[in-house]
PDB file of N, CA and C in Angstrom:
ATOM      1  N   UNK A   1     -13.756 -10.999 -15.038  1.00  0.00           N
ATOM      2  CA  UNK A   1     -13.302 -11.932 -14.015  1.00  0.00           C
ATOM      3  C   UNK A   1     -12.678 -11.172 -12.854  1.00  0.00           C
ATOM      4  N   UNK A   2     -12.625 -11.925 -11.625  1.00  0.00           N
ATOM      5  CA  UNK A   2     -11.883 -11.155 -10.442  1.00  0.00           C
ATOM      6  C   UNK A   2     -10.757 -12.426  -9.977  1.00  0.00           C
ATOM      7  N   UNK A   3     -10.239 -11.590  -8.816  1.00  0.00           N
ATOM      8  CA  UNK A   3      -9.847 -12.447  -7.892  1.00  0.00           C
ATOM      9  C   UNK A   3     -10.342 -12.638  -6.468  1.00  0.00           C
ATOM     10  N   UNK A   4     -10.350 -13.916  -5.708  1.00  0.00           N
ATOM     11  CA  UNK A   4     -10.873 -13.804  -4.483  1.00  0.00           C
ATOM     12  C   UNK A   4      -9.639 -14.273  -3.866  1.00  0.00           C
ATOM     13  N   UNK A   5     -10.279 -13.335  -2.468  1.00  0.00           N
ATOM     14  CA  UNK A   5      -9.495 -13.888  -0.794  1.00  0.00           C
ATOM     15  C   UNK A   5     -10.239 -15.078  -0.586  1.00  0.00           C
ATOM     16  N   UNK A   6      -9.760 -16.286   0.096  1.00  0.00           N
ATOM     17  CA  UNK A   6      -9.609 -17.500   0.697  1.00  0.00           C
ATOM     18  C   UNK A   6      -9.513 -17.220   2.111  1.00  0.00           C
ATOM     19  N   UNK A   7      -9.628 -18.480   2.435  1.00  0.00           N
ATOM     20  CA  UNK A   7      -9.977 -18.996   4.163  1.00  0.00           C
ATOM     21  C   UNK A   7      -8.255 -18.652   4.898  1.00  0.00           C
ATOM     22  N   UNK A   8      -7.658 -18.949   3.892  1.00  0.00           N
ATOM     23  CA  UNK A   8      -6.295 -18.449   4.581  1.00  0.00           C
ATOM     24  C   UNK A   8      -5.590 -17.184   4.990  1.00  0.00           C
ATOM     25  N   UNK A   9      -6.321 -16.230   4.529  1.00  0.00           N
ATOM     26  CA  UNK A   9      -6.416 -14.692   4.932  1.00  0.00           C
ATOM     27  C   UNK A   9      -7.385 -14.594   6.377  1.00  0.00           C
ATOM     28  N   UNK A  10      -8.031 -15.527   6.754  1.00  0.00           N
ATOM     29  CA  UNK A  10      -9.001 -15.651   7.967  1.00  0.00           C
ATOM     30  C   UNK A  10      -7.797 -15.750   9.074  1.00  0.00           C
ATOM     31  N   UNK A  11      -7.540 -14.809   9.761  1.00  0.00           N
ATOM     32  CA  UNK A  11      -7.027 -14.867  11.003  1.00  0.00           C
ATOM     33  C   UNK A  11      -6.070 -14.032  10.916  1.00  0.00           C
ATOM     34  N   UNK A  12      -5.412 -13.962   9.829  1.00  0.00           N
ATOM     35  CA  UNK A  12      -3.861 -13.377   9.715  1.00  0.00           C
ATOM     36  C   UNK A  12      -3.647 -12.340   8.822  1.00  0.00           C
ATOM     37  N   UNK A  13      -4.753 -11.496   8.088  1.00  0.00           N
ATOM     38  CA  UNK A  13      -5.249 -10.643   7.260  1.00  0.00           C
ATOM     39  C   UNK A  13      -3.959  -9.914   6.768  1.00  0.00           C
ATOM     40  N   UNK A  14      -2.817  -9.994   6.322  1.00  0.00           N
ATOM     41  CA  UNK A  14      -1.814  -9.496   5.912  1.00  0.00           C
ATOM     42  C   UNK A  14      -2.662  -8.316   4.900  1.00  0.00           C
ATOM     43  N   UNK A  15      -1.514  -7.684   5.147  1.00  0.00           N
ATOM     44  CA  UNK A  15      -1.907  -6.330   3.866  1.00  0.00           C
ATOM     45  C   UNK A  15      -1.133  -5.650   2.899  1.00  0.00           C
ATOM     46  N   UNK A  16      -0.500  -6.450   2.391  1.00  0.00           N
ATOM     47  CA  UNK A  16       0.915  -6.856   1.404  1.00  0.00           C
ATOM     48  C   UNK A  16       0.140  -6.065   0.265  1.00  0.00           C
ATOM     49  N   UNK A  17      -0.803  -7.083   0.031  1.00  0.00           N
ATOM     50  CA  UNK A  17      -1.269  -7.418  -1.513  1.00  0.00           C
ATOM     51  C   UNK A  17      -2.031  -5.923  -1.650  1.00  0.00           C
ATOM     52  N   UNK A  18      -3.118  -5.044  -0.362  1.00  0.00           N
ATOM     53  CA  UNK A  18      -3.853  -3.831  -0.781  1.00  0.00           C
ATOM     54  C   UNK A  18      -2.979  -2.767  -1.112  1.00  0.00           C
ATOM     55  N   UNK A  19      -1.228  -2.905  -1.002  1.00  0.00           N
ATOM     56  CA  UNK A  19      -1.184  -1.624  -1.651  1.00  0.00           C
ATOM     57  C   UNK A  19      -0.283  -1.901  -2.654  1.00  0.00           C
ATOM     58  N   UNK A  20      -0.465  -3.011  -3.448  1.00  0.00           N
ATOM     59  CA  UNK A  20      -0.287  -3.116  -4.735  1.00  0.00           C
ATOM     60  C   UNK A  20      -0.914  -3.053  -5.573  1.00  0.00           C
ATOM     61  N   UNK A  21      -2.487  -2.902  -5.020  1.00  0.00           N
ATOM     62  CA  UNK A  21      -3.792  -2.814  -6.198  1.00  0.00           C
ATOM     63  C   UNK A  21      -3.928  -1.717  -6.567  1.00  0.00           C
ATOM     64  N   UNK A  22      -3.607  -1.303  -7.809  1.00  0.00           N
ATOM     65  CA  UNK A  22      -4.193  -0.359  -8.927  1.00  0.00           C
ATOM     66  C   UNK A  22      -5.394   0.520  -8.786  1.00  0.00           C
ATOM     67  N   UNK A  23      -6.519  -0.656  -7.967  1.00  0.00           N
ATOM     68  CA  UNK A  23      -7.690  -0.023  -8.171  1.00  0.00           C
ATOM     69  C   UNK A  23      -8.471   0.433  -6.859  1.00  0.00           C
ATOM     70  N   UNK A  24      -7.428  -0.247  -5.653  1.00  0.00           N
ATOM     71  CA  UNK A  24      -7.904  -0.257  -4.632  1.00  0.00           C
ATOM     72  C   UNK A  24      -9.588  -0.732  -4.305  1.00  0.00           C
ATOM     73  N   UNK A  25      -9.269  -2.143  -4.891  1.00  0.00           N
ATOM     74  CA  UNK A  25     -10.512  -2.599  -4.632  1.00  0.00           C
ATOM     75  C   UNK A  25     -11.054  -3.728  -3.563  1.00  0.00           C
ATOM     76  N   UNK A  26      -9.819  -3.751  -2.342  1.00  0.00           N
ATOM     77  CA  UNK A  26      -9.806  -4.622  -1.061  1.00  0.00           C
ATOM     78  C   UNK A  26     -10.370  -4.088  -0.122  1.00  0.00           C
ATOM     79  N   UNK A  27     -11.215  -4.700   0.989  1.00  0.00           N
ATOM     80  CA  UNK A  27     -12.026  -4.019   1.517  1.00  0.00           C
ATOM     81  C   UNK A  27     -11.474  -5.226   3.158  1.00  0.00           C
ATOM     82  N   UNK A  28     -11.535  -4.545   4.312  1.00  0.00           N
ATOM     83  CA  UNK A  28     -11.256  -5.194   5.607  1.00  0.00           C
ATOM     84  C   UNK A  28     -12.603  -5.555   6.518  1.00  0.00           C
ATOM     85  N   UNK A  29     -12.773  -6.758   6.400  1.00  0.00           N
ATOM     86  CA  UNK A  29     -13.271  -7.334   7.548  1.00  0.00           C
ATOM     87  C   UNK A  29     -12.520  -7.488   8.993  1.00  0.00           C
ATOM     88  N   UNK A  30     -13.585  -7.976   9.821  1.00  0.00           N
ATOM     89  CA  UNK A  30     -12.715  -8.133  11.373  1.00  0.00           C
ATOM     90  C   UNK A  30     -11.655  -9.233  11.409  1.00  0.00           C
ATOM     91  N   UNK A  31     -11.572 -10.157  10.464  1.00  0.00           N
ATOM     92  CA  UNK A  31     -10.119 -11.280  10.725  1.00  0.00           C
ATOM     93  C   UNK A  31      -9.984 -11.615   9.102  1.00  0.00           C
ATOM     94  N   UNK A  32     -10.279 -10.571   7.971  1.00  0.00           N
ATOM     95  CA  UNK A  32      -9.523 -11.218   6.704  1.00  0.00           C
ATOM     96  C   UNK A  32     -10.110 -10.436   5.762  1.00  0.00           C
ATOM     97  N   UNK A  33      -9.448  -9.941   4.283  1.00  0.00           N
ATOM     98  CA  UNK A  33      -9.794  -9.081   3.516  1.00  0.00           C
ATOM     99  C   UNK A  33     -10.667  -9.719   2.475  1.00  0.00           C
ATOM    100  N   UNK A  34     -11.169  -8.926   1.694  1.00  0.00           N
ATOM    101  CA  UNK A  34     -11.957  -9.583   0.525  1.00  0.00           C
ATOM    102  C   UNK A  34     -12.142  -8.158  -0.882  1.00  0.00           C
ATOM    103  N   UNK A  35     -11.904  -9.090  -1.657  1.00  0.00           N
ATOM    104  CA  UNK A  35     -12.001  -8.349  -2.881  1.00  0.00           C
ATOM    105  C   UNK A  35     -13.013  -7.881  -3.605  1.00  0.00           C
ATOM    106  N   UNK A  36     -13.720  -6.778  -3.867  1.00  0.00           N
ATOM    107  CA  UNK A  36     -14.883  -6.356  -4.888  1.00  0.00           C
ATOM    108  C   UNK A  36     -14.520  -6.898  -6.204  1.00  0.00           C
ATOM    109  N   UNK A  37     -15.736  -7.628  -6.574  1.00  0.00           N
ATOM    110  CA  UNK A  37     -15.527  -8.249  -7.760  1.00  0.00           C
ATOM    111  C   UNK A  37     -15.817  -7.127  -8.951  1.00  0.00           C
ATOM    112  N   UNK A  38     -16.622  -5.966  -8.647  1.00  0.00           N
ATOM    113  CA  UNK A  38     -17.200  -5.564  -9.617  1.00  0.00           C
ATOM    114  C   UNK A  38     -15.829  -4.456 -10.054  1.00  0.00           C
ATOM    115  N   UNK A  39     -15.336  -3.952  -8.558  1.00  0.00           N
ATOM    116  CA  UNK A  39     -13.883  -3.497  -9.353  1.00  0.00           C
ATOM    117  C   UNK A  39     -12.682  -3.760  -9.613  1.00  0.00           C
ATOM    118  N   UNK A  40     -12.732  -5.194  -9.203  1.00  0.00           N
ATOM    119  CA  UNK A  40     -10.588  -5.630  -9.721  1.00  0.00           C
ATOM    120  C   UNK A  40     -10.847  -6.281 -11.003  1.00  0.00           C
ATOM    121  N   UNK A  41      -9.762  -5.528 -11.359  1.00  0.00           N
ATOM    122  CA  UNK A  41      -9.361  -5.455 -13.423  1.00  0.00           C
ATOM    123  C   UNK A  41      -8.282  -6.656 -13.314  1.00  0.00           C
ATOM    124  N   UNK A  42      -8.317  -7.571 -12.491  1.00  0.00           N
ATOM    125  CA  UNK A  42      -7.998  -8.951 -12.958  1.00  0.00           C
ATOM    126  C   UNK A  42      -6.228  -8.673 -13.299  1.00  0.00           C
ATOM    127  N   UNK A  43      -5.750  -7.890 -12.657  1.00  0.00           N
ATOM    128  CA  UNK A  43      -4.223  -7.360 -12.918  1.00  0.00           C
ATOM    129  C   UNK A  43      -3.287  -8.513 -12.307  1.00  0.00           C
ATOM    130  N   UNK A  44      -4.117  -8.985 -11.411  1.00  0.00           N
ATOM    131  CA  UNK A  44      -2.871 -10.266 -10.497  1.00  0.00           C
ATOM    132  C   UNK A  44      -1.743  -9.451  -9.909  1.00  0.00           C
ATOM    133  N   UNK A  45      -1.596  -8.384  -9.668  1.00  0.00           N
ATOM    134  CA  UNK A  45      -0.644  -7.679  -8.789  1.00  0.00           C
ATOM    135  C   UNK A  45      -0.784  -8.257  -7.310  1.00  0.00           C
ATOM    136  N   UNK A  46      -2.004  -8.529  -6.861  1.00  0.00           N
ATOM    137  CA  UNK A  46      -1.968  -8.733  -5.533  1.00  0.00           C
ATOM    138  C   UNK A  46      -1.416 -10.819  -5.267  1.00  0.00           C
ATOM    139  N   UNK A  47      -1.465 -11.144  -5.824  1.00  0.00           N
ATOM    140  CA  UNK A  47      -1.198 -12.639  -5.759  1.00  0.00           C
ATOM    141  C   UNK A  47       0.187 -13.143  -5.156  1.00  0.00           C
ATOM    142  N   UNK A  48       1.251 -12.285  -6.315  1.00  0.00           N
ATOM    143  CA  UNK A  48       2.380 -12.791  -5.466  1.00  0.00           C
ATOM    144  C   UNK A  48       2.717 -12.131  -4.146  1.00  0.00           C
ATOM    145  N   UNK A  49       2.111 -10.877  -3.757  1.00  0.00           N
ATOM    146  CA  UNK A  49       2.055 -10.113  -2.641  1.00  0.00           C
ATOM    147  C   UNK A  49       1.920 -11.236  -1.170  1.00  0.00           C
ATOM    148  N   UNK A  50       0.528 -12.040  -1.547  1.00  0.00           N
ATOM    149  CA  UNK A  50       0.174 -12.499  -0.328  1.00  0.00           C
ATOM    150  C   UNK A  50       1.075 -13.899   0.171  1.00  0.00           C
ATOM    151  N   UNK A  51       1.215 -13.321   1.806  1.00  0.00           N
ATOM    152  CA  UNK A  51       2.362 -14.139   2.015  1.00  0.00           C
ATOM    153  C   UNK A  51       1.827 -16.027   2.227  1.00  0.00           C
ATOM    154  N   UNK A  52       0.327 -15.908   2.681  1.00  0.00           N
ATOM    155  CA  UNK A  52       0.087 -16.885   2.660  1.00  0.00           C
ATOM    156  C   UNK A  52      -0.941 -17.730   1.699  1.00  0.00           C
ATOM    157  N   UNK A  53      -0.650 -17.027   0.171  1.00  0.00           N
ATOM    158  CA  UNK A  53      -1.593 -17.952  -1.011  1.00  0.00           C
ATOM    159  C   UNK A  53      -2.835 -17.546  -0.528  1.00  0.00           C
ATOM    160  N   UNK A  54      -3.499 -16.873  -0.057  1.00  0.00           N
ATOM    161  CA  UNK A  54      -4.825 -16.753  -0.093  1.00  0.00           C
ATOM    162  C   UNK A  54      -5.544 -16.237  -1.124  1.00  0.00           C
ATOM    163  N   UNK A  55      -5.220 -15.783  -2.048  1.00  0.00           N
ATOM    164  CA  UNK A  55      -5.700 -15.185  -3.193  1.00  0.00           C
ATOM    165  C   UNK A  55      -5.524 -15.744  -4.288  1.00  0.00           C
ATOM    166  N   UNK A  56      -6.750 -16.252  -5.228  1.00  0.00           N
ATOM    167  CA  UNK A  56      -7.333 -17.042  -6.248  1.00  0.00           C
ATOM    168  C   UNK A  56      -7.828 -16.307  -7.357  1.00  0.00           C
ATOM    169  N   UNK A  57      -7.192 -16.050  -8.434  1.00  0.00           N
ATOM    170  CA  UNK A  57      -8.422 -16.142  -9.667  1.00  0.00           C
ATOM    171  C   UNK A  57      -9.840 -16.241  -9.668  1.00  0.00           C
ATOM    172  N   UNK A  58     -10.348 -16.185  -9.760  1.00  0.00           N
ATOM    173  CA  UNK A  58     -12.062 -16.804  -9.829  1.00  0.00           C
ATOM    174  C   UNK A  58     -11.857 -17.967 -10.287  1.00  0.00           C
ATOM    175  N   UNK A  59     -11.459 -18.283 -11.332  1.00  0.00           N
ATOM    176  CA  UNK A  59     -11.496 -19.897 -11.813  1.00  0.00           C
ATOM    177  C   UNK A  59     -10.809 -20.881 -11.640  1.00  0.00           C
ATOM    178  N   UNK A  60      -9.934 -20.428 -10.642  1.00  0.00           N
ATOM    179  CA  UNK A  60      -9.083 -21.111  -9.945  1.00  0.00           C
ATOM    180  C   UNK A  60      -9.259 -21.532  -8.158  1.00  0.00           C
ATOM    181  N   UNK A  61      -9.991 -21.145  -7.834  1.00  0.00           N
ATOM    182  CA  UNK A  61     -10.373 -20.898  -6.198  1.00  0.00           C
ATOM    183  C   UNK A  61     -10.772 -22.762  -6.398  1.00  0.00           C
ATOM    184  N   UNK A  62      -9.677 -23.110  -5.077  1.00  0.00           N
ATOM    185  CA  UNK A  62     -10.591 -24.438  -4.775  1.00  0.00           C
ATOM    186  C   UNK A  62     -11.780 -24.783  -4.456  1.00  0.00           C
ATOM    187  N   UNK A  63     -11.853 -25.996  -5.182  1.00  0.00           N
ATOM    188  CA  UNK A  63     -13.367 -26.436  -4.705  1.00  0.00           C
ATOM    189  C   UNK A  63     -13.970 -26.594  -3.666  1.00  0.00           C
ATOM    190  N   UNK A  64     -13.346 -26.639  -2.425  1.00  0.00           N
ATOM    191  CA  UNK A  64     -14.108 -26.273  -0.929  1.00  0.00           C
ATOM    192  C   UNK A  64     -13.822 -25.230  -0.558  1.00  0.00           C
ATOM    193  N   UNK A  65     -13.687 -24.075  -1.450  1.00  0.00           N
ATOM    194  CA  UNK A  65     -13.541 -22.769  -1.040  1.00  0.00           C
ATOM    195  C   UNK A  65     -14.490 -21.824  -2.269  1.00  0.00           C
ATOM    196  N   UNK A  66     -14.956 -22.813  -2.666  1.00  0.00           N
ATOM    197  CA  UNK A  66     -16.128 -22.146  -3.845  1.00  0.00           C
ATOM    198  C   UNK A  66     -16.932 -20.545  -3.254  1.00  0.00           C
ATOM    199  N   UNK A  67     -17.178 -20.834  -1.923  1.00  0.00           N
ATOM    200  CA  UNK A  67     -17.837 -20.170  -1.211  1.00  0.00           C
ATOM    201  C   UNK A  67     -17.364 -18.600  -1.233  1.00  0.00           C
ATOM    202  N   UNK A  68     -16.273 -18.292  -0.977  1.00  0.00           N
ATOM    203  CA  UNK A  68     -15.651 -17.068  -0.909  1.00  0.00           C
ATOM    204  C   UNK A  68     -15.984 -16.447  -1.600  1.00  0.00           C
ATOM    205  N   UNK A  69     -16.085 -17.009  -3.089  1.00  0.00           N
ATOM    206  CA  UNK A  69     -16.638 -16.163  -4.347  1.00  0.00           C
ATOM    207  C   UNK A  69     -17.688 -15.172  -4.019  1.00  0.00           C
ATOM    208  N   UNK A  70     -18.575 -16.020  -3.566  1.00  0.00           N
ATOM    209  CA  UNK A  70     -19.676 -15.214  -2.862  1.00  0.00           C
ATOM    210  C   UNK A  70     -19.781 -14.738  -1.539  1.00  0.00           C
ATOM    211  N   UNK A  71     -18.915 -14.823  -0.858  1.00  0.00           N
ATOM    212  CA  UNK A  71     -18.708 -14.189   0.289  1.00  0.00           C
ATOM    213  C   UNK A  71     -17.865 -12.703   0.281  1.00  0.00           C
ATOM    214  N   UNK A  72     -16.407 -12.909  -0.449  1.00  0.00           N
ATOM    215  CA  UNK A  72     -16.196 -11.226  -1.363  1.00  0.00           C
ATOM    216  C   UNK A  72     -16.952 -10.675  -1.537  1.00  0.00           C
ATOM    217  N   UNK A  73     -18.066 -11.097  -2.511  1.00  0.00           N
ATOM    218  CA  UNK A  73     -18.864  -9.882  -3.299  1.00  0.00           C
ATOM    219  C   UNK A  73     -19.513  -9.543  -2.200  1.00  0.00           C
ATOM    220  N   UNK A  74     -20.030 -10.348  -1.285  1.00  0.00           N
ATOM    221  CA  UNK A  74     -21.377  -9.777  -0.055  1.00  0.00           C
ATOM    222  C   UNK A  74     -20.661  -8.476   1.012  1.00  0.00           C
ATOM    223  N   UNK A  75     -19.325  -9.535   1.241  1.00  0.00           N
ATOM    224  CA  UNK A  75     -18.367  -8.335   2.293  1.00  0.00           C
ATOM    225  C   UNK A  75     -17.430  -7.203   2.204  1.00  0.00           C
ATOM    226  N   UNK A  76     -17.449  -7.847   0.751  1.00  0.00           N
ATOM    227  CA  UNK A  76     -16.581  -6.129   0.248  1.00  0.00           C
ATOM    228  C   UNK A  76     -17.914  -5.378  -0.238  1.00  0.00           C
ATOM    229  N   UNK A  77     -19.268  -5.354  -0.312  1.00  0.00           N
ATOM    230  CA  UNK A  77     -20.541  -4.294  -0.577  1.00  0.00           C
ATOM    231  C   UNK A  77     -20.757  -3.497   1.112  1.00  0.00           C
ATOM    232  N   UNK A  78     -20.334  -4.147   1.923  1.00  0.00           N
ATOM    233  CA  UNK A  78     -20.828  -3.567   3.519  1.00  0.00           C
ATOM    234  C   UNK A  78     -19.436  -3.641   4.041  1.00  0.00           C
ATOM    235  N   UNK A  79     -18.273  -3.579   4.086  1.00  0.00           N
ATOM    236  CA  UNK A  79     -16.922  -3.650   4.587  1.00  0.00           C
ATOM    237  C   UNK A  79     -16.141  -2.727   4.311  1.00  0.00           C
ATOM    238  N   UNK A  80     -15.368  -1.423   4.986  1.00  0.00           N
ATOM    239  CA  UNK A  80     -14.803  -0.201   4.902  1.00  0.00           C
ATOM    240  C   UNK A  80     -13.812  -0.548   4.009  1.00  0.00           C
ATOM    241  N   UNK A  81     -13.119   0.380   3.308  1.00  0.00           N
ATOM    242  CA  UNK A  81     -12.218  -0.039   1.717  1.00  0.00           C
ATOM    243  C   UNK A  81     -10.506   0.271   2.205  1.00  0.00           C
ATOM    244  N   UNK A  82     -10.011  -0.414   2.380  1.00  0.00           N
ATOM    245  CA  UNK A  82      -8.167  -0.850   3.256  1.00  0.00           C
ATOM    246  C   UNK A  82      -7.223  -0.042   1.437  1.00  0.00           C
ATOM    247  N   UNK A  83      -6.691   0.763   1.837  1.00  0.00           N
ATOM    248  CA  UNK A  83      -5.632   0.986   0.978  1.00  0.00           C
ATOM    249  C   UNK A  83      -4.448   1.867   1.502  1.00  0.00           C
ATOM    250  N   UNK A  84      -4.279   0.839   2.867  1.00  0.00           N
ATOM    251  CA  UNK A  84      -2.762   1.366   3.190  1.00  0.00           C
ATOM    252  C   UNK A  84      -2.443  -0.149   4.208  1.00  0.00           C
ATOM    253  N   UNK A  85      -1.089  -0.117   4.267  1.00  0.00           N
ATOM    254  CA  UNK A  85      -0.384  -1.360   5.115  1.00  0.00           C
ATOM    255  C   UNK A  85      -0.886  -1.361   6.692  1.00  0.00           C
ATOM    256  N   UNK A  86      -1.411  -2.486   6.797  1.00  0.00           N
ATOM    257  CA  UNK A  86      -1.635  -2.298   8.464  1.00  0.00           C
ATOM    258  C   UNK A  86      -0.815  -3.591   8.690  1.00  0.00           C
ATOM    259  N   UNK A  87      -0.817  -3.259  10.370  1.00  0.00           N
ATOM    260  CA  UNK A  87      -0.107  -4.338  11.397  1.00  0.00           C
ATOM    261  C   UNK A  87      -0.846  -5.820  10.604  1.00  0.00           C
ATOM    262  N   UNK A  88      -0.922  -6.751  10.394  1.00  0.00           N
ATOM    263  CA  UNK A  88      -1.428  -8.223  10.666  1.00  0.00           C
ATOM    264  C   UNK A  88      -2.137  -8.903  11.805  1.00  0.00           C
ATOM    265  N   UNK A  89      -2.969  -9.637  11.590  1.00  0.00           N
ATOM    266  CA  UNK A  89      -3.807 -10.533  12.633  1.00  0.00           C
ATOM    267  C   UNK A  89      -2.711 -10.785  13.507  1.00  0.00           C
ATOM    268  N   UNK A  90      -2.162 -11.852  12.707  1.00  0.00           N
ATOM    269  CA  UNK A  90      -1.142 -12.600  12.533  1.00  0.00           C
ATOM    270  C   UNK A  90       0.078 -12.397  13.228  1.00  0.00           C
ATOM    271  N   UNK A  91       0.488 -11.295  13.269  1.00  0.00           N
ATOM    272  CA  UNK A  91       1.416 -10.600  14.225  1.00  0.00           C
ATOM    273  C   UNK A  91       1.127  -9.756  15.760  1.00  0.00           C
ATOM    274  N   UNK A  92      -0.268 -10.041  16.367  1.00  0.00           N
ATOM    275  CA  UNK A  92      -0.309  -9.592  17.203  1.00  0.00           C
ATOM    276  C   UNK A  92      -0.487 -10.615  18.678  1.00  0.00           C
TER     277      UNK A  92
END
């Protein structure tokens, strides 16, 4: 199982949660992060990190956000790999 980024990381891409991951398996898009499914060991370190709930379980991700599931796996395979604190969307 993994966890996914949500629509609420869209704009404001905080980066709390990438340097609490173990495995460094968060990857940066242009307005929001997303998680490789094939490498987060399901630790939940990054969850309470994020300031705005964007981050779901897999089996927990709402149902009009089903989508992300598969949008992680596509954008963290082609998306450069974030494992240090940057500025925020959100704050600029």
């Amino acid at each position: 199982m993994t966890h996914v980024v949500t629509k609420a990381c869209d704009g404001c891409r905080y980066t709390d949660c990438v340097v609490v991951c173990p495995v460094e398996c968060f990857y940066e898009g242009e307005t929001m992060l997303y998680i490789n499914p094939d490498e987060c060991i399901d630790c939940e370190a990054c969850v309470p990190e994020c300031p705005v709930e964007a981050i779901f379980h897999e089996d927990d991700v709402p149902e009009d956000m089903k989508g992300y599931v598969e949008i992680n796996a596509q954008m963290s395979a082609t998306s450069p790999n974030i494992t240090e604190r940057k500025k925020p969307l959100a704050d600029k």
